[in-house]
N, C-alpha and C. Protein backbone atom coordinates (compact mmCIF):
# COMPACT_ATOMS: atom_id res chain seq x y z
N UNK A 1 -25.42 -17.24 -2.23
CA UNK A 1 -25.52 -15.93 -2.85
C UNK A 1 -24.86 -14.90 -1.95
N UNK A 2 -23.64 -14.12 -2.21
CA UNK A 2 -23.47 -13.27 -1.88
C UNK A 2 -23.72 -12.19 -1.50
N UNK A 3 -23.89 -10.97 -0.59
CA UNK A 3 -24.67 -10.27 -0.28
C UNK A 3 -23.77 -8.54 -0.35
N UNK A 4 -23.57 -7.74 -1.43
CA UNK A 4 -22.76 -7.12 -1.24
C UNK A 4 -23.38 -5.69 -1.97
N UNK A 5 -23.02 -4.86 -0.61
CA UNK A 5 -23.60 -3.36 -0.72
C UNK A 5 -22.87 -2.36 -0.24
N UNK A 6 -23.58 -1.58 -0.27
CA UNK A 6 -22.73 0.03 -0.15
C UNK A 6 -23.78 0.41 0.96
N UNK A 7 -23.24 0.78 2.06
CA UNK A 7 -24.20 1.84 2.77
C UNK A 7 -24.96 3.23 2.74
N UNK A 8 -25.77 3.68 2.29
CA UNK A 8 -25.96 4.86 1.91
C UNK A 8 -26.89 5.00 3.54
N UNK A 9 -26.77 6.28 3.67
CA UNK A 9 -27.71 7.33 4.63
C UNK A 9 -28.96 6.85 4.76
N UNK A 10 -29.89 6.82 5.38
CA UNK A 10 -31.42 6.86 5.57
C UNK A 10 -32.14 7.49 4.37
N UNK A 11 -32.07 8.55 4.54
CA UNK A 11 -32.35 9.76 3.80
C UNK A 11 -31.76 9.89 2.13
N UNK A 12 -30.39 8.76 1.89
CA UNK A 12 -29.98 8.72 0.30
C UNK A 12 -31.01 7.51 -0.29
N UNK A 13 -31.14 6.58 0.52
CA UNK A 13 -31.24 5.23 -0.45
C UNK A 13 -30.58 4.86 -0.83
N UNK A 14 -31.07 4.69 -2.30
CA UNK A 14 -30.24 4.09 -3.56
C UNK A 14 -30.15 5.41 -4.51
N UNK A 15 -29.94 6.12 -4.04
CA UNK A 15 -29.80 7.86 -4.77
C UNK A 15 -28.56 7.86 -5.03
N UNK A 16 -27.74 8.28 -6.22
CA UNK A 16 -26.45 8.52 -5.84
C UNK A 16 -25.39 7.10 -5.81
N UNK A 17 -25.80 5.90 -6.41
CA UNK A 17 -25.08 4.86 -6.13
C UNK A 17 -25.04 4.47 -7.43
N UNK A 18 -25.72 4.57 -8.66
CA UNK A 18 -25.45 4.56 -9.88
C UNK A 18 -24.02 3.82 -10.68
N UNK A 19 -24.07 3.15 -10.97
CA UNK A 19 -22.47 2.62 -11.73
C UNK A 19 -21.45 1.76 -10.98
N UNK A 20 -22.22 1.49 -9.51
CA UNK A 20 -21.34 1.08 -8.49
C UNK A 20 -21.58 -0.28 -8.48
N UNK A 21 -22.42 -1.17 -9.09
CA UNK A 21 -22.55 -2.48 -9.39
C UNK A 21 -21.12 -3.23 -9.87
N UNK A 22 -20.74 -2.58 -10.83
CA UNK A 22 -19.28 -3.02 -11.58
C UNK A 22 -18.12 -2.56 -9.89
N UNK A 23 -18.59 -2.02 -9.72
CA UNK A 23 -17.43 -1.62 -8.51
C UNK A 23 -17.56 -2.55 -7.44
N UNK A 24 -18.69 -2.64 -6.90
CA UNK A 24 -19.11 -3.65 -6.38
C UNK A 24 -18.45 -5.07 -6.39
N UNK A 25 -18.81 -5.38 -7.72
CA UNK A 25 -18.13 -7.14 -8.30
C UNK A 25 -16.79 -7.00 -8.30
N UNK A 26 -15.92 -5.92 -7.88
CA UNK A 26 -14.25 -5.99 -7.92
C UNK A 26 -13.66 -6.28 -6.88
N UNK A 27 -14.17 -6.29 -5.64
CA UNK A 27 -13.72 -5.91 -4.64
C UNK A 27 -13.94 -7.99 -4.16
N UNK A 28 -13.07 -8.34 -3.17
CA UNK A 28 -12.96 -9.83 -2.65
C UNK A 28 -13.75 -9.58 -1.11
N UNK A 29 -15.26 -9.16 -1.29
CA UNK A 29 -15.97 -9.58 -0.17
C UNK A 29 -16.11 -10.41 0.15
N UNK A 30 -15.83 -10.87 1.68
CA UNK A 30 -16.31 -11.91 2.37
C UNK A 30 -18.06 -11.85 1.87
N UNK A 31 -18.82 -13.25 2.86
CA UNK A 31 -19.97 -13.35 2.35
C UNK A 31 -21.00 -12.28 2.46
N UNK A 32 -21.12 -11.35 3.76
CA UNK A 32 -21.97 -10.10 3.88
C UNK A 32 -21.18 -9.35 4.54
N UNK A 33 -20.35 -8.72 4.17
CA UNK A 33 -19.35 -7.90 4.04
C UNK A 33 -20.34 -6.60 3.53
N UNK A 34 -20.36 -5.20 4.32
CA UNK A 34 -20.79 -4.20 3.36
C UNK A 34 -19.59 -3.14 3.35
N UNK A 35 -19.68 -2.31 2.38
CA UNK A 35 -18.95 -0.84 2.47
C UNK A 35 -19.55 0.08 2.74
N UNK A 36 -18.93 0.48 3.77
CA UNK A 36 -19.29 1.89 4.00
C UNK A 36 -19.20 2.84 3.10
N UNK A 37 -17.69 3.09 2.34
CA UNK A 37 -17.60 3.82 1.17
C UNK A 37 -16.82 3.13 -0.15
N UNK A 38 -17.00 3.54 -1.01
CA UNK A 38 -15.92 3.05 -1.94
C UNK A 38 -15.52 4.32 -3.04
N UNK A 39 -13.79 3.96 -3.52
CA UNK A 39 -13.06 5.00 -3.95
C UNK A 39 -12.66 3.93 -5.60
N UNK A 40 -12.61 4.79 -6.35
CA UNK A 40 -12.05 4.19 -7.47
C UNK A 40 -11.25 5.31 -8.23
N UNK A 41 -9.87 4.95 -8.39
CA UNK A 41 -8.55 5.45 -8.64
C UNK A 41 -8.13 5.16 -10.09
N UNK A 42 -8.37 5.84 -11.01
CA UNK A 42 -7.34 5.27 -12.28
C UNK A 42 -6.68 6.52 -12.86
N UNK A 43 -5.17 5.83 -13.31
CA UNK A 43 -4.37 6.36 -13.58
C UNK A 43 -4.06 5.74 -15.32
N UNK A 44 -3.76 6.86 -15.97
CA UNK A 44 -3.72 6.64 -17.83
C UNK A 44 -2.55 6.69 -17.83
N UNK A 45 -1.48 5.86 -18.27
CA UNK A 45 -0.39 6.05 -18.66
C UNK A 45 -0.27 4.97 -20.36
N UNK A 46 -0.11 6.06 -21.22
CA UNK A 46 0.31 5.62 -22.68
C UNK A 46 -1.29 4.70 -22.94
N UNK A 47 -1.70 3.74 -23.37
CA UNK A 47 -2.64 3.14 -23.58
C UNK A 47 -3.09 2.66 -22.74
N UNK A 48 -2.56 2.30 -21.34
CA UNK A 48 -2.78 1.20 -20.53
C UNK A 48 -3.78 2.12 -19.49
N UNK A 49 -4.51 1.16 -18.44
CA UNK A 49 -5.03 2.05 -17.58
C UNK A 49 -5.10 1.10 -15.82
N UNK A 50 -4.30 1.84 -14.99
CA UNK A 50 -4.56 1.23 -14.20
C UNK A 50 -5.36 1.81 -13.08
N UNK A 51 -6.04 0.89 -12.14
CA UNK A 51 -7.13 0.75 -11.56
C UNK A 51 -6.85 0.40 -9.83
N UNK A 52 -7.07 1.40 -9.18
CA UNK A 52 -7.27 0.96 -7.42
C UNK A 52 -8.37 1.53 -6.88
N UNK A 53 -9.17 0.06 -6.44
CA UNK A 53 -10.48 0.42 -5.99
C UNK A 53 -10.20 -0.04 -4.18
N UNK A 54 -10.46 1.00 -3.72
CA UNK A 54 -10.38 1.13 -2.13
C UNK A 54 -12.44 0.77 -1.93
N UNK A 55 -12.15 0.60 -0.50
CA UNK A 55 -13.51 0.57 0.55
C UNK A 55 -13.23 0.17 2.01
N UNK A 56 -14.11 0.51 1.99
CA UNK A 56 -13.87 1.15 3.66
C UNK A 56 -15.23 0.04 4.34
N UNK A 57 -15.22 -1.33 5.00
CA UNK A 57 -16.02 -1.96 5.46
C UNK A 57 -16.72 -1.73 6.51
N UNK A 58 -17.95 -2.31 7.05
CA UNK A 58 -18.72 -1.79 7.77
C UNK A 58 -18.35 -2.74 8.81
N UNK A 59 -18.54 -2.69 10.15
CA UNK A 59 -18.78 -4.12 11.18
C UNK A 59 -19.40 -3.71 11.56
N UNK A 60 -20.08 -4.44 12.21
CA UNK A 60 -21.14 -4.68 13.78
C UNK A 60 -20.44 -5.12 14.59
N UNK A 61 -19.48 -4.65 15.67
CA UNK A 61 -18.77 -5.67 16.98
C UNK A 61 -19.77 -5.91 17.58
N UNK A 62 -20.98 -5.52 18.43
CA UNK A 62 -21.82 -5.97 19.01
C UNK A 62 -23.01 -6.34 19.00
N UNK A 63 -23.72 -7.16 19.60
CA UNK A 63 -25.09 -6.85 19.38
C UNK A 63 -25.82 -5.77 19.21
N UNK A 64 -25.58 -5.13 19.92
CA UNK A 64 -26.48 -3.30 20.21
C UNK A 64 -26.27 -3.40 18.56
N UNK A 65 -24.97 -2.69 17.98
CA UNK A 65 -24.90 -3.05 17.04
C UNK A 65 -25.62 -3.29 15.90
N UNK A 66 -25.76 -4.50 16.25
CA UNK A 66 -26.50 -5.38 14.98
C UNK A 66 -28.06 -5.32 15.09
N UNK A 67 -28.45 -4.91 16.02
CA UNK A 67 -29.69 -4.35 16.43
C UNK A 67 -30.41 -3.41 15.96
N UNK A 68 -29.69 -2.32 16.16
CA UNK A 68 -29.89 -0.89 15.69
C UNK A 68 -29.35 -0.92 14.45
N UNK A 69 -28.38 -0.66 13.54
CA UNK A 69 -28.16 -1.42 12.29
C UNK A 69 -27.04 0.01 12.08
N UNK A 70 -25.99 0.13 13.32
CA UNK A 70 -25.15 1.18 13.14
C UNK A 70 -23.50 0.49 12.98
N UNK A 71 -23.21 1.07 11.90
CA UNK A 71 -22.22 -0.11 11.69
C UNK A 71 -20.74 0.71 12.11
N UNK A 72 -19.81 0.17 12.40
CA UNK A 72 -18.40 0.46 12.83
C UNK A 72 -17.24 0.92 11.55
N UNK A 73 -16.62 1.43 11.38
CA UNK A 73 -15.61 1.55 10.45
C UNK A 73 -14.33 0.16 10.79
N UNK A 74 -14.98 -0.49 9.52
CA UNK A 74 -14.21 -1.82 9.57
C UNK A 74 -12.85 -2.07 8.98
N UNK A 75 -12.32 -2.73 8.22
CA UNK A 75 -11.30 -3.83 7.49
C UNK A 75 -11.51 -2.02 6.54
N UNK A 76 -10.00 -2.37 5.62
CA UNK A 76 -10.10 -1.82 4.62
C UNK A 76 -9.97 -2.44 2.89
N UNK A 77 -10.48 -2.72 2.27
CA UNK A 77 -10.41 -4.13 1.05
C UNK A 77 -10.36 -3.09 -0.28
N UNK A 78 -9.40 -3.32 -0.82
CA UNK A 78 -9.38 -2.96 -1.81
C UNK A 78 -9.11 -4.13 -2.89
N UNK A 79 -8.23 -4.13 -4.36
CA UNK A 79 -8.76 -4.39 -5.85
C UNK A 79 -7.28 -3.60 -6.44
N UNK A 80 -6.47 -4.05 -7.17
CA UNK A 80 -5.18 -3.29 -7.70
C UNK A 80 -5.32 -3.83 -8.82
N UNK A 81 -5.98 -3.43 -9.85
CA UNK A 81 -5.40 -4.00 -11.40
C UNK A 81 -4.52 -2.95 -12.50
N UNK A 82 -3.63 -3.87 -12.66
CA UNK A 82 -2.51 -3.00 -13.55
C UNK A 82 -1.03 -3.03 -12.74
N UNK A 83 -0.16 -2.32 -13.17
CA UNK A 83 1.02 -2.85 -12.38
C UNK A 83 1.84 -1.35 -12.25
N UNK A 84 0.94 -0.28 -11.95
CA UNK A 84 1.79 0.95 -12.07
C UNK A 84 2.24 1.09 -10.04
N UNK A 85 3.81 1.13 -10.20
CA UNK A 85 3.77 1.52 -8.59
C UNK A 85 2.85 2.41 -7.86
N UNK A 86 2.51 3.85 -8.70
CA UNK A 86 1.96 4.65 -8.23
C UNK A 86 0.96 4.28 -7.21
N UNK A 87 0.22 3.12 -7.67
CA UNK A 87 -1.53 2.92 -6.94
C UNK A 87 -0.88 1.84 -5.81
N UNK A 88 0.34 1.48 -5.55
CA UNK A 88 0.62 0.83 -4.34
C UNK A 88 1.24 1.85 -3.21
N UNK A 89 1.44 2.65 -3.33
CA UNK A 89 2.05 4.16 -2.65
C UNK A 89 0.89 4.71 -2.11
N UNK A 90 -0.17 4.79 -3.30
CA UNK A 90 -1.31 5.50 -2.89
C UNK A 90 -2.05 4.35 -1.94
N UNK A 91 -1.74 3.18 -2.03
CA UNK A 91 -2.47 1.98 -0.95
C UNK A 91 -2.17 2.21 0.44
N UNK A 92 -0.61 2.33 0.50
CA UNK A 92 0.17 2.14 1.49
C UNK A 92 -0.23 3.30 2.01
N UNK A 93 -0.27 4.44 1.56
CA UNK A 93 -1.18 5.99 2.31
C UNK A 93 -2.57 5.88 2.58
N UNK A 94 -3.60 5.12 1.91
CA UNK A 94 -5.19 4.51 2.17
C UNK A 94 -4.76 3.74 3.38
N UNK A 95 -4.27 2.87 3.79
CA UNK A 95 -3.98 2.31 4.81
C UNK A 95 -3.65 2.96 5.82
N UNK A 96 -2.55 3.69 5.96
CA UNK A 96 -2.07 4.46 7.25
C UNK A 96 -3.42 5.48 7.28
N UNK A 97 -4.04 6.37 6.65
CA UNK A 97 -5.03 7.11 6.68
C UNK A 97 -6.22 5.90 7.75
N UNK A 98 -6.64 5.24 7.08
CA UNK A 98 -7.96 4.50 7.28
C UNK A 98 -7.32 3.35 8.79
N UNK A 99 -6.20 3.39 8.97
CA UNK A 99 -5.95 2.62 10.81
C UNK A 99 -5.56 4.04 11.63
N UNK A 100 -5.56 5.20 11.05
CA UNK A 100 -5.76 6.17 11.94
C UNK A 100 -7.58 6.76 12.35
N UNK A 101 -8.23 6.63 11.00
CA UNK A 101 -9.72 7.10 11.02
C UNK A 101 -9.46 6.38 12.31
N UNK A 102 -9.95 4.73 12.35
CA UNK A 102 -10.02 3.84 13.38
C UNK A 102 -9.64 3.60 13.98
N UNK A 103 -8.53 4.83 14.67
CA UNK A 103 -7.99 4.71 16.10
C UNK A 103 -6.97 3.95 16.26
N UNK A 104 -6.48 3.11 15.08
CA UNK A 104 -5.23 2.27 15.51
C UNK A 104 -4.03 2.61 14.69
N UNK A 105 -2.82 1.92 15.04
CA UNK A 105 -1.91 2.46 14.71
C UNK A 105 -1.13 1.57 14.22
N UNK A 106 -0.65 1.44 12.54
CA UNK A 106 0.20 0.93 11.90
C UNK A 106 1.30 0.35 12.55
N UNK A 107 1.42 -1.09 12.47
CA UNK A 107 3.05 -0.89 13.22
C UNK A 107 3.90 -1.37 12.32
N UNK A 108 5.43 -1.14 12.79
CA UNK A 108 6.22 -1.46 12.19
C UNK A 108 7.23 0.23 11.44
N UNK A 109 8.38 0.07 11.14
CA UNK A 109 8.61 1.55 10.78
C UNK A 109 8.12 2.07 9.07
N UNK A 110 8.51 3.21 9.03
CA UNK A 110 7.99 3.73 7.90
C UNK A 110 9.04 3.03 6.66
N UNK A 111 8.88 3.14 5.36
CA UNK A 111 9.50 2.28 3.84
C UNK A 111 10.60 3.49 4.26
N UNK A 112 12.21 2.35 3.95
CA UNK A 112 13.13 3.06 3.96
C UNK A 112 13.63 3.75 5.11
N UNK A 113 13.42 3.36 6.35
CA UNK A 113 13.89 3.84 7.37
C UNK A 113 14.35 2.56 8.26
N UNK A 114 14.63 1.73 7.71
CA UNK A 114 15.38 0.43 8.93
C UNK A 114 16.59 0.81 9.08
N UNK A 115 16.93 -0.10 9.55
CA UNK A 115 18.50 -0.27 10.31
C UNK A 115 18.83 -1.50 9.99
N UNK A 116 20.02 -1.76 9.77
CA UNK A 116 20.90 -2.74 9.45
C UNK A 116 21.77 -3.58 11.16
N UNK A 117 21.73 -4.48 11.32
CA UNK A 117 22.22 -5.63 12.52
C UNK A 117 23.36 -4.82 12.87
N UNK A 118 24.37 -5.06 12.05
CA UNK A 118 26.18 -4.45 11.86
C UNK A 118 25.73 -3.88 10.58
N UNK A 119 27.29 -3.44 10.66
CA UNK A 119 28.20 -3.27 9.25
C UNK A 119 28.56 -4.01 8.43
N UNK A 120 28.88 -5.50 8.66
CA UNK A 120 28.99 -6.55 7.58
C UNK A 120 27.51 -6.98 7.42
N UNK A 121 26.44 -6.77 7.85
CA UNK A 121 25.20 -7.37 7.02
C UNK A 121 24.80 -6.95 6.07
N UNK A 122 25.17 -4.74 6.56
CA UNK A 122 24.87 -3.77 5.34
C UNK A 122 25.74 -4.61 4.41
N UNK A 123 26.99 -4.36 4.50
CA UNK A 123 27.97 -4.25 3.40
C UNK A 123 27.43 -5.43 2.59
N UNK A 124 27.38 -6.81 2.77
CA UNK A 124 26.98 -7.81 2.35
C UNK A 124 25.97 -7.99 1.06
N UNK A 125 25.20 -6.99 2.05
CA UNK A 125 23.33 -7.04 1.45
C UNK A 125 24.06 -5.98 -0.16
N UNK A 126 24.95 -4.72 0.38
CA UNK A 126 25.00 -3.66 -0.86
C UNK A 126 25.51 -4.15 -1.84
N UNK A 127 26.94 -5.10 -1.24
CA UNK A 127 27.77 -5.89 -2.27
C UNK A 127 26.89 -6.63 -3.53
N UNK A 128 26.01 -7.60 -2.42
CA UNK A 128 25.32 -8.16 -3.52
C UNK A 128 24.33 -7.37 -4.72
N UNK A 129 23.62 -6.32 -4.27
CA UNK A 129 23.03 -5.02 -4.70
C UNK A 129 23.98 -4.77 -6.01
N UNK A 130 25.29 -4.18 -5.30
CA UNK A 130 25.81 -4.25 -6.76
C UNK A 130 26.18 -5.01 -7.54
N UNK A 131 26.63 -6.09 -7.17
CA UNK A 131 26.62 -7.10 -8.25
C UNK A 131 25.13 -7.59 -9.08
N UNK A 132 24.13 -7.55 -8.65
CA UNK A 132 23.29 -7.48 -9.87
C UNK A 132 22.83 -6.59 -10.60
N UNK A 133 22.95 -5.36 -10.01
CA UNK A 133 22.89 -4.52 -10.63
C UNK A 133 24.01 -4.86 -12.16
N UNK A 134 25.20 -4.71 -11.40
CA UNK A 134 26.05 -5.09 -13.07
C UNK A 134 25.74 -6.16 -14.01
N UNK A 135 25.61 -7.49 -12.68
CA UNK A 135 24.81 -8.39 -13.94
C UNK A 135 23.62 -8.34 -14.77
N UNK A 136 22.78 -6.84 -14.60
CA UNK A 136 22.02 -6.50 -15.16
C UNK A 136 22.57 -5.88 -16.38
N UNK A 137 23.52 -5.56 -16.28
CA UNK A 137 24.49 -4.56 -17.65
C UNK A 137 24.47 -3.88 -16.83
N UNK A 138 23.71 -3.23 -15.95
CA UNK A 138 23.86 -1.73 -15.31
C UNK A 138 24.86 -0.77 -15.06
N UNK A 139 24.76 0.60 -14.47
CA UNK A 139 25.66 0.88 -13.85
C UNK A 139 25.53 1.01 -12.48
N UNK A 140 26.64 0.42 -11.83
CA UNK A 140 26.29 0.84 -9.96
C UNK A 140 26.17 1.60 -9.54
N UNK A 141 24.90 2.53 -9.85
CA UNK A 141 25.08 3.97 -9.08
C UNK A 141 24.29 3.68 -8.16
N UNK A 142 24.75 5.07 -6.71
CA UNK A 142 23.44 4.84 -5.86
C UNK A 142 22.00 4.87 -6.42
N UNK A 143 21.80 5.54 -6.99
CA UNK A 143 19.98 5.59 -7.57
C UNK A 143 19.65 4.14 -8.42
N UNK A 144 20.76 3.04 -8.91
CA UNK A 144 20.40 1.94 -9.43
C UNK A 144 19.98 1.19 -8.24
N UNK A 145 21.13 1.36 -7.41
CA UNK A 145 21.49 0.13 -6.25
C UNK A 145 20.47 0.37 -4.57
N UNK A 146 19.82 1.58 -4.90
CA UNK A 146 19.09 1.85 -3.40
C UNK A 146 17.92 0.92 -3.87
N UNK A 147 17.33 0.89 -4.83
CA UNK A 147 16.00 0.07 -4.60
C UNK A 147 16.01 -1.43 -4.51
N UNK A 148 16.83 -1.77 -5.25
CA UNK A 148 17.60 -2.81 -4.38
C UNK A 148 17.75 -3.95 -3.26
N UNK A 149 17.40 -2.77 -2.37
CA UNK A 149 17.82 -2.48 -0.52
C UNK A 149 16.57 -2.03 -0.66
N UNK A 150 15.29 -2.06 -1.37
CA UNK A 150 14.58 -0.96 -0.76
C UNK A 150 14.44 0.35 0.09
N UNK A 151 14.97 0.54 -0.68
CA UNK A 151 15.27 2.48 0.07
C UNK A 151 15.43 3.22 -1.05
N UNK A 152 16.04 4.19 -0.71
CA UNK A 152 15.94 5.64 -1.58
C UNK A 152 17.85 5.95 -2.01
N UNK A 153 18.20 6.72 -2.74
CA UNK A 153 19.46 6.84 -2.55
C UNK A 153 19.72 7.61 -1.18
N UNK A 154 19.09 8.31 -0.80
CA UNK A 154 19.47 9.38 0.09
C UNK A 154 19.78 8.63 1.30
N UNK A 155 18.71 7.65 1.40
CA UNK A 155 18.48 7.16 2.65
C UNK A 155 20.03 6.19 2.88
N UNK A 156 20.15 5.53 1.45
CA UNK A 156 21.62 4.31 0.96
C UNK A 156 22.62 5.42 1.02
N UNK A 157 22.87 6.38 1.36
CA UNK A 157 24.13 7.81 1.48
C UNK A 157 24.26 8.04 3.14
N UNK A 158 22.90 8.02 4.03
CA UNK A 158 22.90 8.27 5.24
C UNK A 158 23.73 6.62 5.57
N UNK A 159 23.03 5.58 5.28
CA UNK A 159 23.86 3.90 5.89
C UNK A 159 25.26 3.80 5.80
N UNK A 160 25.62 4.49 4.41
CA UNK A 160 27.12 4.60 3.93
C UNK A 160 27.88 5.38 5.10
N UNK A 161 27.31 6.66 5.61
CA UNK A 161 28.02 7.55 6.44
C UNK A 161 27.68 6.46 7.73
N UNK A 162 26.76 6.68 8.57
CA UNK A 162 26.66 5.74 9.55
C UNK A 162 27.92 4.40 9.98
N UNK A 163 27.74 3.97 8.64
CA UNK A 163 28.40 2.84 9.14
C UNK A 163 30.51 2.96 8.41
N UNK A 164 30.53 4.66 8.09
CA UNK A 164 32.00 4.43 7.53
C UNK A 164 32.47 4.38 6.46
N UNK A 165 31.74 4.01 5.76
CA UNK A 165 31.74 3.22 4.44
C UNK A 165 32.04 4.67 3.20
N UNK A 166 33.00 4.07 2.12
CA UNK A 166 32.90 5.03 1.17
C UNK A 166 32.42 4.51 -0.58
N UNK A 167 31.56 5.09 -0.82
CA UNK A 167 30.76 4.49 -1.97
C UNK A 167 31.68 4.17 -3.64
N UNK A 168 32.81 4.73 -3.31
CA UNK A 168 33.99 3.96 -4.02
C UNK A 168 34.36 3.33 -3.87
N UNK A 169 34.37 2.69 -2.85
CA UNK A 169 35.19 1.52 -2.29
C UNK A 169 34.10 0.37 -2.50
N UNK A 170 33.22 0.80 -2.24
CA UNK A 170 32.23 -0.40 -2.33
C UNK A 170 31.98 -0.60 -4.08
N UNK A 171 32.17 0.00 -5.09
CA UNK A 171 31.68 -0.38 -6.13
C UNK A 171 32.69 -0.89 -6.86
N UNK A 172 34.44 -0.89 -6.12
CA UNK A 172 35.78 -1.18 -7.23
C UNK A 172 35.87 -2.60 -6.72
């Protein structure tokens, strides 16, 4: 049997936790896993509705800890149903937020800010970029071909200058 709760205050109880059963059963707790808090996100677009349920886990690192029954700001576990980018943007910001609460620090660089080896790996990677793009029917514009590359156009305009490159040349 699973053991899965929400932490409330001394002083709340079970005051104030109302409706959070269904919220509860969404989330992929380990076996006594608690939350400290939980967030539920939906976004309406046309009929559909999508759904990001954040929480914020509790630990005990120590005995003292587990003793006194004061819990740590743990793991962060969330729940994504539906397929709108929006609620993965808003993840990727729940994340950097919630390893700063806890003192640590994301690594790796921010979406859309790498660097390319050379100039023939860019060129390579864009070439191919545009070619599916066309084999999509498309047209090769930067705003088709940056996501692509994962990036932005702006960011696929700064690589172009960097490395020389003129965005006519690359699409004839």
């Amino acid at each position: 049997m699973l053991k899965r709760r929400v932490l409330g205050g001394p002083e709340q109880g079970d005051r104030g936790l109302e409706g959070l059963e269904e919220l509860l059963n969404t989330v992929p707790f380990q076996e006594y896993e608690c939350a400290m808090w939980a967030l539920r996100i939906e976004r309406r677009k046309l009929a559909a509705v999508h759904t990001l349920d954040l929480f914020g886990l509790a630990t005990y690192p120590t005995e003292e800890h587990r003793r006194s029954g004061l819990p740590v700001a743990g793991k962060l576990a969330f729940s994504v149903r539906g397929h709108d980018r929006f609620l993965i943007d808003l993840l990727d910001a729940a994340e950097r937020w919630w390893a700063q609460f806890r003192g640590l620090a994301l690594r790796g660089r921010p979406k859309g800010s790498g660097s390319w080896a050379s100039r023939q790996e860019f060129e390579a990677r864009l070439r191919e970029a545009v070619a599916t793009v066309r084999a999509d029917k498309g047209k090769p514009t930067q705003e088709n071909v940056a996501p692509l590359l994962c990036t932005s156009a702006r960011q696929l305009r700064a690589w172009l200058h960097k490395f020389g490159m003129n965005w006519k040349q690359v699409i004839s």
